[in-house]
C-alpha atoms as a PDB file:
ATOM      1  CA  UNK A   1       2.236  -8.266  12.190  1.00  0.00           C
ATOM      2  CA  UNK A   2       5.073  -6.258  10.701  1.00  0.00           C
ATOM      3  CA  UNK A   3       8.586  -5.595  12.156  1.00  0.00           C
ATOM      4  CA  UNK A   4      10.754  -3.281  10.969  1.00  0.00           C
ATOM      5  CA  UNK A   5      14.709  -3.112  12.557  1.00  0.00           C
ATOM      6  CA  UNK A   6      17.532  -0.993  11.642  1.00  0.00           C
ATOM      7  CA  UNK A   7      16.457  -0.969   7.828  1.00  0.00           C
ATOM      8  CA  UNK A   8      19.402   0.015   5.440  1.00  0.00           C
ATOM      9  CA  UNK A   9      18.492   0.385   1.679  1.00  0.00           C
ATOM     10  CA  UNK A  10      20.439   1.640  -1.535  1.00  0.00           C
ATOM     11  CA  UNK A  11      19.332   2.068  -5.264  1.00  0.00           C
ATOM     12  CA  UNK A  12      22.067   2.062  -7.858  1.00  0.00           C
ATOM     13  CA  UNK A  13      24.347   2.518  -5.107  1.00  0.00           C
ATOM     14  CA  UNK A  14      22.725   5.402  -3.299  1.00  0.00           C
ATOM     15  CA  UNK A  15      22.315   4.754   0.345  1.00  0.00           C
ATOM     16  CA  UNK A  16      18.524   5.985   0.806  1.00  0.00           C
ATOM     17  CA  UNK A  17      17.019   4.408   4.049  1.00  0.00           C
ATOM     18  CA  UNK A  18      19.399   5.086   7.049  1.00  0.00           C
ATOM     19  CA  UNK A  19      17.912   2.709  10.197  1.00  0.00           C
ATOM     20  CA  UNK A  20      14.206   2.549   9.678  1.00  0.00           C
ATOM     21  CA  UNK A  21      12.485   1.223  12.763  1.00  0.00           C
ATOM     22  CA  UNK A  22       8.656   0.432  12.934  1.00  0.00           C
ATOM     23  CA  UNK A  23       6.672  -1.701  14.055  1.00  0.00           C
ATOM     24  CA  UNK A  24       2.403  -1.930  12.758  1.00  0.00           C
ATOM     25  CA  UNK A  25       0.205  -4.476  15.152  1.00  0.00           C
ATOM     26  CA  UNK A  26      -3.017  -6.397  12.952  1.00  0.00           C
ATOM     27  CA  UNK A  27      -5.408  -4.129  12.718  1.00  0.00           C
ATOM     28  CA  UNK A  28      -3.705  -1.078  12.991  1.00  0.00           C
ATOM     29  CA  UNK A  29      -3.204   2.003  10.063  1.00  0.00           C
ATOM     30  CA  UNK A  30      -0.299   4.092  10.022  1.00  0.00           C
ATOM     31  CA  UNK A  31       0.371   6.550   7.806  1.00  0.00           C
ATOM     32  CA  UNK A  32       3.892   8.100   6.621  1.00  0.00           C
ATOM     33  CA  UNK A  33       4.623  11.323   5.521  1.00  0.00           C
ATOM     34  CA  UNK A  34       8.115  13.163   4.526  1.00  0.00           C
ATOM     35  CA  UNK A  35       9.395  15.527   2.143  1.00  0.00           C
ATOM     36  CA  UNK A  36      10.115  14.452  -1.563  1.00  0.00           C
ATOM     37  CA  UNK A  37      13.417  12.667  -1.576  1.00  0.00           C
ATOM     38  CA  UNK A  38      13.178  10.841   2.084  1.00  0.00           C
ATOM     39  CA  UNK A  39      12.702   7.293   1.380  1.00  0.00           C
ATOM     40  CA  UNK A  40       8.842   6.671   1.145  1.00  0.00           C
ATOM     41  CA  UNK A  41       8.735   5.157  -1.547  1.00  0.00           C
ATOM     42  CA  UNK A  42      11.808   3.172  -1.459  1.00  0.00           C
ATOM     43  CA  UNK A  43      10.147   2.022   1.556  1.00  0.00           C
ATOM     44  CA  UNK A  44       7.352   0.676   0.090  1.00  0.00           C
ATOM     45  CA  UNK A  45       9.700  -0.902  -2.834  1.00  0.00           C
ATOM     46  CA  UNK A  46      11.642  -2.411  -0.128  1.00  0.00           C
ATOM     47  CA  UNK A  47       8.569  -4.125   1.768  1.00  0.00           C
ATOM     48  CA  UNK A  48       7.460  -5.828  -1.726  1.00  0.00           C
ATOM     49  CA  UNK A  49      10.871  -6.888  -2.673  1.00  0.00           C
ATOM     50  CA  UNK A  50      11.439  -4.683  -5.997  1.00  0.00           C
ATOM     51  CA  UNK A  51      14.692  -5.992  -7.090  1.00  0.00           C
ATOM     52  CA  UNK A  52      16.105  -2.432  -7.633  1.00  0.00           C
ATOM     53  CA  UNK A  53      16.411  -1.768  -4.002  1.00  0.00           C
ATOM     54  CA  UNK A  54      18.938  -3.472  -1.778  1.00  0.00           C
ATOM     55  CA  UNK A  55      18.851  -3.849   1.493  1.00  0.00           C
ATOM     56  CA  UNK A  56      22.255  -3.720   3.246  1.00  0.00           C
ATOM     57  CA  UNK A  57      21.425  -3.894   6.641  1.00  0.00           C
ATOM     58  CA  UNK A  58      18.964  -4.774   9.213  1.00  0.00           C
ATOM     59  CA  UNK A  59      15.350  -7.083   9.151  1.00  0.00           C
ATOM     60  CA  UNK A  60      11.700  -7.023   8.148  1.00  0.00           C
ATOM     61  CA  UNK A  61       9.467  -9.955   9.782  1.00  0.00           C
ATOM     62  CA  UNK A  62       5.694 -10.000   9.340  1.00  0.00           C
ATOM     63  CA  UNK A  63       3.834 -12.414  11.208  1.00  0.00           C
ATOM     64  CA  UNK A  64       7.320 -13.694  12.268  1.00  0.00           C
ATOM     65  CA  UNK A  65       8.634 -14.487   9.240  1.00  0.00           C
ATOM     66  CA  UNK A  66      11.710 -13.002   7.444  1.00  0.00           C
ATOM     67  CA  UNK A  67      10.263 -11.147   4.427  1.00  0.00           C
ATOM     68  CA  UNK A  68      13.864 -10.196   2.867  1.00  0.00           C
ATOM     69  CA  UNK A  69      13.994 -13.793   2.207  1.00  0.00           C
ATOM     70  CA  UNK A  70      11.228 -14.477   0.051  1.00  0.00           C
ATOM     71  CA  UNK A  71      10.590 -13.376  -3.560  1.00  0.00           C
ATOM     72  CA  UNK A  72       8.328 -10.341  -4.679  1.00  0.00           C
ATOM     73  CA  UNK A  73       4.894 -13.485  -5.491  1.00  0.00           C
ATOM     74  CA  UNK A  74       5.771 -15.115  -2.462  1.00  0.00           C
ATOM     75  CA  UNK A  75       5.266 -11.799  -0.272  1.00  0.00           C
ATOM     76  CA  UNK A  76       2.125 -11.204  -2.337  1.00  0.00           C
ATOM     77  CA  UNK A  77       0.879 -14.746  -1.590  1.00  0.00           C
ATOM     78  CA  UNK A  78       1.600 -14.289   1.981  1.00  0.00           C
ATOM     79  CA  UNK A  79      -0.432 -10.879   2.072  1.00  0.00           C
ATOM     80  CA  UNK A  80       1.419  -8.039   0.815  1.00  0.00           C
ATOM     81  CA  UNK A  81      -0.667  -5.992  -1.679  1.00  0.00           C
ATOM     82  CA  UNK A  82       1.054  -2.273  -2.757  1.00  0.00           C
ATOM     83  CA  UNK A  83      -1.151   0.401  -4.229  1.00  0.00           C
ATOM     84  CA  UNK A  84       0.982   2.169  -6.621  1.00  0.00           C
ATOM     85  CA  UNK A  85       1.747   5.656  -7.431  1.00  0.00           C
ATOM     86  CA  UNK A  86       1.541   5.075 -10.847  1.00  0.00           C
ATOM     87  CA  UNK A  87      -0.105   2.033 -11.497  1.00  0.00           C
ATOM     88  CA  UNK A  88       0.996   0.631 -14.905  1.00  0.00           C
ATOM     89  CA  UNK A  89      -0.906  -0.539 -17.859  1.00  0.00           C
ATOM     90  CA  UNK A  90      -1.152  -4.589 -18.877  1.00  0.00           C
ATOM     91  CA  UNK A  91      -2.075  -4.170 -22.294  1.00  0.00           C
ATOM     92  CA  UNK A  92      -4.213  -7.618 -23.785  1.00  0.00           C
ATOM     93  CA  UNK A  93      -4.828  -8.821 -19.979  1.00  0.00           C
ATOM     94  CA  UNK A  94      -7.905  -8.145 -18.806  1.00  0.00           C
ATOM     95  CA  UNK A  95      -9.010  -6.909 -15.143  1.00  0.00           C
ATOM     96  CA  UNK A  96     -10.697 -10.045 -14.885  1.00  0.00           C
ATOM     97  CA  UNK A  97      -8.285 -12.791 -15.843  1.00  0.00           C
ATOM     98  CA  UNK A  98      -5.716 -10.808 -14.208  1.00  0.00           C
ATOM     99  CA  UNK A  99      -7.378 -11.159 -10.975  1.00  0.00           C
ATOM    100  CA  UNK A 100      -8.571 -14.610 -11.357  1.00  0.00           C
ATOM    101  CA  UNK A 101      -4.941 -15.404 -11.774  1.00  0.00           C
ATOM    102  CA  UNK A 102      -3.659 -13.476  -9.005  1.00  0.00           C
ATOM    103  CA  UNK A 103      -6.145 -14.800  -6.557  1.00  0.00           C
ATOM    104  CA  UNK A 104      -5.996 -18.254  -7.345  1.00  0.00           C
ATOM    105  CA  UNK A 105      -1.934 -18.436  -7.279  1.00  0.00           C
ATOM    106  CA  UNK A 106      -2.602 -17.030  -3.562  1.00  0.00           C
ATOM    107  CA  UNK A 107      -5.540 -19.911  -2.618  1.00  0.00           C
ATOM    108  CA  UNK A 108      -2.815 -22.091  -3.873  1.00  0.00           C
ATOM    109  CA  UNK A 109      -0.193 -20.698  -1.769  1.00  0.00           C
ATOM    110  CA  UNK A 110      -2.608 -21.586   1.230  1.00  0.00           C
ATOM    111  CA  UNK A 111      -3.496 -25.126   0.031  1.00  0.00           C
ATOM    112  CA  UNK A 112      -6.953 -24.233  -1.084  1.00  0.00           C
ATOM    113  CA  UNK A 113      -8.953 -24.766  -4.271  1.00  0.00           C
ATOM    114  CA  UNK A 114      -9.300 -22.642  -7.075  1.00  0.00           C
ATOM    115  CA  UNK A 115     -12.655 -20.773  -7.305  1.00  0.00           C
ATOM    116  CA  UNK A 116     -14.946 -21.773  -9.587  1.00  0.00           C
ATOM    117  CA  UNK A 117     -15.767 -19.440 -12.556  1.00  0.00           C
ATOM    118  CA  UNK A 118     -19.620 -19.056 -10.938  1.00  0.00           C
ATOM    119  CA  UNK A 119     -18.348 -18.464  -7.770  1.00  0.00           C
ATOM    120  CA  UNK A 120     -15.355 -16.109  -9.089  1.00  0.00           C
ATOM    121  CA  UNK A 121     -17.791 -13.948 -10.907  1.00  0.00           C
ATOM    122  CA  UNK A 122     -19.784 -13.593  -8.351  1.00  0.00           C
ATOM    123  CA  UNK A 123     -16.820 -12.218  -6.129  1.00  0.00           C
ATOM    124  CA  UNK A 124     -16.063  -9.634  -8.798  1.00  0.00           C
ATOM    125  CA  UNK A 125     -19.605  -8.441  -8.534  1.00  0.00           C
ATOM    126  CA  UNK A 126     -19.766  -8.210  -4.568  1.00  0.00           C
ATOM    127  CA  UNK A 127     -15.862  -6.136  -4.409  1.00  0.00           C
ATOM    128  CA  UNK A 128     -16.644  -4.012  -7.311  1.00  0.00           C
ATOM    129  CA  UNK A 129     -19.337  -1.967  -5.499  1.00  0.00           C
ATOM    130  CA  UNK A 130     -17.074  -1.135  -2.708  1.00  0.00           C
ATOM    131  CA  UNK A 131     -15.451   1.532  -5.229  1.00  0.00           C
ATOM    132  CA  UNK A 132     -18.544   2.251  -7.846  1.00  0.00           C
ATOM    133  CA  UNK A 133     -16.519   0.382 -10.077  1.00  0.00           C
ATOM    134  CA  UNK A 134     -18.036   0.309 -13.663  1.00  0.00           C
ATOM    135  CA  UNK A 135     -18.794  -3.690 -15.106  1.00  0.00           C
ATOM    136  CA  UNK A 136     -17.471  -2.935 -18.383  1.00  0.00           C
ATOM    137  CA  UNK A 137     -13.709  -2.106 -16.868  1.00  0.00           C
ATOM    138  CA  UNK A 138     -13.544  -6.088 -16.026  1.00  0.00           C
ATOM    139  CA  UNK A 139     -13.056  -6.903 -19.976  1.00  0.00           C
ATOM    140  CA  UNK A 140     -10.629  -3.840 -20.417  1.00  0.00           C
ATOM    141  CA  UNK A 141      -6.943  -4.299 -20.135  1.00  0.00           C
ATOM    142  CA  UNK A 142      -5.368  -3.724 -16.955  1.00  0.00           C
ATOM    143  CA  UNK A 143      -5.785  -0.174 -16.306  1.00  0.00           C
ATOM    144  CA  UNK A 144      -5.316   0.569 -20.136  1.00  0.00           C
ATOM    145  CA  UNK A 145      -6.987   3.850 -20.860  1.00  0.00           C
ATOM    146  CA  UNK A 146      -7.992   4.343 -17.434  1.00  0.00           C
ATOM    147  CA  UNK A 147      -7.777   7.604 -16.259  1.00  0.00           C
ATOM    148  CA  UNK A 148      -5.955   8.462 -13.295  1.00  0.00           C
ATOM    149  CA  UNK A 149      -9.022   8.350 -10.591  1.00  0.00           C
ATOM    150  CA  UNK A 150     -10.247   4.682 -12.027  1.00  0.00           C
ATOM    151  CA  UNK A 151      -6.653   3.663 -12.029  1.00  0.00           C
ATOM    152  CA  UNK A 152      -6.736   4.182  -8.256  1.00  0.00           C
ATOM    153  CA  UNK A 153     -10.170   2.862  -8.033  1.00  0.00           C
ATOM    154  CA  UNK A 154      -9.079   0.082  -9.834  1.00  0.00           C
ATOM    155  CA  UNK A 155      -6.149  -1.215  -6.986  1.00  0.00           C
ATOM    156  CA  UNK A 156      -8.324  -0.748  -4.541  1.00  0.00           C
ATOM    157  CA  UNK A 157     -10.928  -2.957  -6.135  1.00  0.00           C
ATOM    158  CA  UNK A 158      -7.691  -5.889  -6.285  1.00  0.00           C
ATOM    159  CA  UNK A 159      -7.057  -4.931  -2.910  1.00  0.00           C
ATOM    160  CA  UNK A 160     -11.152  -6.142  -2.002  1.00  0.00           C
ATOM    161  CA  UNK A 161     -10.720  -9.170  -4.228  1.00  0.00           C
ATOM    162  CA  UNK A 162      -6.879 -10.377  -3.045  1.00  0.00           C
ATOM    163  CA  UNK A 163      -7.752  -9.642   0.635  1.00  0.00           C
ATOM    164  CA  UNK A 164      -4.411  -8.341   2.165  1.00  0.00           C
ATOM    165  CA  UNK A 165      -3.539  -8.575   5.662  1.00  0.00           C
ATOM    166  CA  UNK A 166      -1.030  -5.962   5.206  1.00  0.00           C
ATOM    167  CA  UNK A 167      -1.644  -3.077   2.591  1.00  0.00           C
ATOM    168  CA  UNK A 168       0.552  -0.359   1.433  1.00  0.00           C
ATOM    169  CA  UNK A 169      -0.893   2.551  -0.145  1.00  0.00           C
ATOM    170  CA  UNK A 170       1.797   5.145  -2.020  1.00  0.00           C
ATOM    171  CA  UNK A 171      -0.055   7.592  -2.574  1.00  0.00           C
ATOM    172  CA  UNK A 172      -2.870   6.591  -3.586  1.00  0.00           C
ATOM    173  CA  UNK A 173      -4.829   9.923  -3.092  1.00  0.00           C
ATOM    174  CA  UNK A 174      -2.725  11.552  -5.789  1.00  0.00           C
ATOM    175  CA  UNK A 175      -4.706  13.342  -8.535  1.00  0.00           C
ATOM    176  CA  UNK A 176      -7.994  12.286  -7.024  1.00  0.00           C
ATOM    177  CA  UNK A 177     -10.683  14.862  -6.850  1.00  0.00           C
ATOM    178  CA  UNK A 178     -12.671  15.009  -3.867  1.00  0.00           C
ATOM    179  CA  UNK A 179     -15.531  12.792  -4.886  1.00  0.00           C
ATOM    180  CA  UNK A 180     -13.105   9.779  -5.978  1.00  0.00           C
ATOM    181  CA  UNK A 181     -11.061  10.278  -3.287  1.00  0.00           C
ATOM    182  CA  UNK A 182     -13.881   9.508  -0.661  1.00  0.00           C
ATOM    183  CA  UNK A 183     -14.928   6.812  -2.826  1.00  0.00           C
ATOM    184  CA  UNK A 184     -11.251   5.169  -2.679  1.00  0.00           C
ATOM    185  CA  UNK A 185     -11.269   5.983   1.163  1.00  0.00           C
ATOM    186  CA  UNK A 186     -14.356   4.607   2.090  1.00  0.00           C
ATOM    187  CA  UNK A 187     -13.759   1.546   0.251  1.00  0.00           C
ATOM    188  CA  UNK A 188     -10.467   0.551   2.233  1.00  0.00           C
ATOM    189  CA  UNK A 189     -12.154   1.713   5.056  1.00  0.00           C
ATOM    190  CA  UNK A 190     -14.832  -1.066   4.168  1.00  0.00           C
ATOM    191  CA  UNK A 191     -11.918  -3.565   4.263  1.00  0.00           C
ATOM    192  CA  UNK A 192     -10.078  -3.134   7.284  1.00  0.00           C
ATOM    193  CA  UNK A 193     -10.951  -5.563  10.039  1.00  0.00           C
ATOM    194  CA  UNK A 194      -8.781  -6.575  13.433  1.00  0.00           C
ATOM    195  CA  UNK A 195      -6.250  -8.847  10.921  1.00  0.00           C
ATOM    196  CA  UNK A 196      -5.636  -6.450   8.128  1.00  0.00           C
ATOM    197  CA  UNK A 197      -3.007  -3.722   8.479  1.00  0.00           C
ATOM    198  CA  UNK A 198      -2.051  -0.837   6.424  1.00  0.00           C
ATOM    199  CA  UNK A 199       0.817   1.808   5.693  1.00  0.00           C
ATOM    200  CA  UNK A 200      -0.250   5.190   3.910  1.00  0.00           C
ATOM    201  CA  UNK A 201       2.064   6.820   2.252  1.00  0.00           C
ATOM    202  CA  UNK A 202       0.262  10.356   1.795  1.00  0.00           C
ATOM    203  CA  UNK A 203       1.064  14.143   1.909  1.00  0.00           C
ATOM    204  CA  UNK A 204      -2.146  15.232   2.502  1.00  0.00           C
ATOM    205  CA  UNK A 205      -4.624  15.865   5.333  1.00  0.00           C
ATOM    206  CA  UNK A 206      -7.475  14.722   3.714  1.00  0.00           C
ATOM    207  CA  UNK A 207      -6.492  11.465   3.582  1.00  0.00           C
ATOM    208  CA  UNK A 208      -6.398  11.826   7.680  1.00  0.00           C
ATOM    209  CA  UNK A 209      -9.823  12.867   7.671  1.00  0.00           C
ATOM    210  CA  UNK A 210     -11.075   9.866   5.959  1.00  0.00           C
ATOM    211  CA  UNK A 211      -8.727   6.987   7.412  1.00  0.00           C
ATOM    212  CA  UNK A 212      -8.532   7.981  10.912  1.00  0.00           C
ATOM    213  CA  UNK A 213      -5.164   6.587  11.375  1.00  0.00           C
ATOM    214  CA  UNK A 214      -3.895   4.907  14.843  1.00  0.00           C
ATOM    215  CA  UNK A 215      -0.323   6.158  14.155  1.00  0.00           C
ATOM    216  CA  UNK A 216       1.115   8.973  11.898  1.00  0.00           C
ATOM    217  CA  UNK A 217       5.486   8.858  11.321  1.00  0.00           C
ATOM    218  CA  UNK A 218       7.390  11.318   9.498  1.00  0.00           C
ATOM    219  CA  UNK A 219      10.673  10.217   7.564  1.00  0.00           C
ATOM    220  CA  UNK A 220      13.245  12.231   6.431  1.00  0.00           C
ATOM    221  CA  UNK A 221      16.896  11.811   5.225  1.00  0.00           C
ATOM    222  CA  UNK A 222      16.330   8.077   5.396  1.00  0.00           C
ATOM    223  CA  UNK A 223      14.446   7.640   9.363  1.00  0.00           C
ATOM    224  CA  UNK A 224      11.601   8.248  11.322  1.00  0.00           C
ATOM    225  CA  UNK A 225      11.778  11.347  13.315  1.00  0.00           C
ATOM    226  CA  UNK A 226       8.682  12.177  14.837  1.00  0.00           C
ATOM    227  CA  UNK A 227       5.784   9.583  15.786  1.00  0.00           C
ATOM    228  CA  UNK A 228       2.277  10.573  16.668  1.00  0.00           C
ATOM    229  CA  UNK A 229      -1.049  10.287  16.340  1.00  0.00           C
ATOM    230  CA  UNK A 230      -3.156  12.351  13.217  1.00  0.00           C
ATOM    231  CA  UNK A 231      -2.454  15.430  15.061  1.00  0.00           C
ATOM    232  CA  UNK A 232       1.056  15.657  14.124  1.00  0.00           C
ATOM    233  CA  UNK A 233      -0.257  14.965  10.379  1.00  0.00           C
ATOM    234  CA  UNK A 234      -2.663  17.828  11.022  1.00  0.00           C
ATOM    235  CA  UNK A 235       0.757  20.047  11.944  1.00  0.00           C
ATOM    236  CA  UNK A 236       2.657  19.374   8.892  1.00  0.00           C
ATOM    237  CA  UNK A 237      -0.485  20.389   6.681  1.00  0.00           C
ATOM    238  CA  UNK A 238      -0.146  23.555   8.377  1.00  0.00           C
ATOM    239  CA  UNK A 239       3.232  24.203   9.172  1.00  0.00           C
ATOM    240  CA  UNK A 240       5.266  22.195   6.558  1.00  0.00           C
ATOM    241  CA  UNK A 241       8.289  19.966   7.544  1.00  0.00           C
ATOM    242  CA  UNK A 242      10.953  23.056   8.192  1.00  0.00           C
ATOM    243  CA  UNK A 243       9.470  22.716  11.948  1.00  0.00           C
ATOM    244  CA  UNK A 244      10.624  19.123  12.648  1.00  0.00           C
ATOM    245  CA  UNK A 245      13.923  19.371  10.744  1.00  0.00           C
ATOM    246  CA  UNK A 246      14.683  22.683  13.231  1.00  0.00           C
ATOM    247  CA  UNK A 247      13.774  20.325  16.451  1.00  0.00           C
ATOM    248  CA  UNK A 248      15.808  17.671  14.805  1.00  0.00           C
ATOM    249  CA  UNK A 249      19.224  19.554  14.327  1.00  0.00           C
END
């Protein structure tokens, strides 16, 4: 699925990632904690192909292809969906035309036929229950006025419509209560099947208990230092990252 080698990145000239090296099978979850400031999210901004990040060395292939030569819509057409920290507003674009767009530039992409309004509709219906998503948000602007648990709600409902195979979540559980929080968690967990794949970018244990991921990493200054399974996540809840930097130096 996804191959990470020797990753290099710099924003605005600031050298950030430092030899990332990962590698997430189909099927598989891993999440990725750090402290604030160790490359998560420029990680994430990297795999999508923001424009502010560049990479200076090393490779990213998914499915065998060399992502760091195609442009941010043709990664999303070839199955890269990000979950944002802050998902933006689209003022005057609706969820629903936004969407219908989105997924029918990707059916293109694979030499398929645009869905049919009936048919499209019908979709929307069937993915919107997955995350107790209310009807009326579909004429609503893109998240405008959303609050910050139906923003969340809201990318993981494009997530059930646009059907991934490789997911990135940055932190997506942030300023979710409890309740939404299991909503949001059980409907990714609804999604994930032996051909989609996922990267969780979280802080927080709970997010463990719900996904149940095969692999947890923790980056800091720029490269994974530790690997293990949701017991090491379990650690850092308890014990912080001062632990692993001592073992480190």
């Amino acid at each position: 699925m996804l191959e990470i080698k020797d990753l290099h990145a710099e924003v605005e000239g600031k050298q950030i990632l430092k030899g990332v090296n990962l590698t997430i099978a189909d099927g598989q979850v891993h999440v990725l904690m750090g402290p604030n400031g160790s490359g998560k999210s420029t990680l994430s901004n990297v795999l999508v192909g923001n424009p502010k990040y560049k990479v200076t060395q090393g490779t990213i292939t998914m499915d065998g292809k060399d992502l760091l030569a195609m442009s941010p819509e043709q990664r999303a057409n070839e199955g890269i969906f990000m979950s944002f920290q802050n998902p933006i507003e689209i003022p005057g674009v609706s969820m629903t035309n936004f969407l219908r767009a989105a997924l029918n530039a990707k059916r293109k992409h694979q030499g398929l036929q645009p869905l049919t309004g009936t048919a499209f509709l019908a979709l929307l219906r069937e993915k919107r229950k997955l995350v107790g998503l209310d009807a009326h948000f579909m004429s609503r602007g893109v998240n405008e006025g959303f609050s910050g648990g139906e923003r969340k709600k809201g990318e993981i409902f494009q997530m059930a419509v646009l059907e991934p195979t490789f997911a990135i979540l940055d932190e997506t559980d942030s300023g979710l209560d409890v309740d939404a929080l299991r909503i949001v968690a059980e409907g990714f967990n609804m999604l994930r099947n032996d051909h989609t794949s996922a990267l969780v970018i979280t802080h927080y244990q709970r997010m463990l208990d719900y996904l149940k991921p095969d692999f947890v990493h923790v980056l800091m200054d720029g490269r994974i230092v530790r690997d293990g399974d949701a017991a090491l996540g379990y650690a850092i809840e308890e014990r912080g990252f001062d632990w692993i930097k001592e073992t480190e130096e």
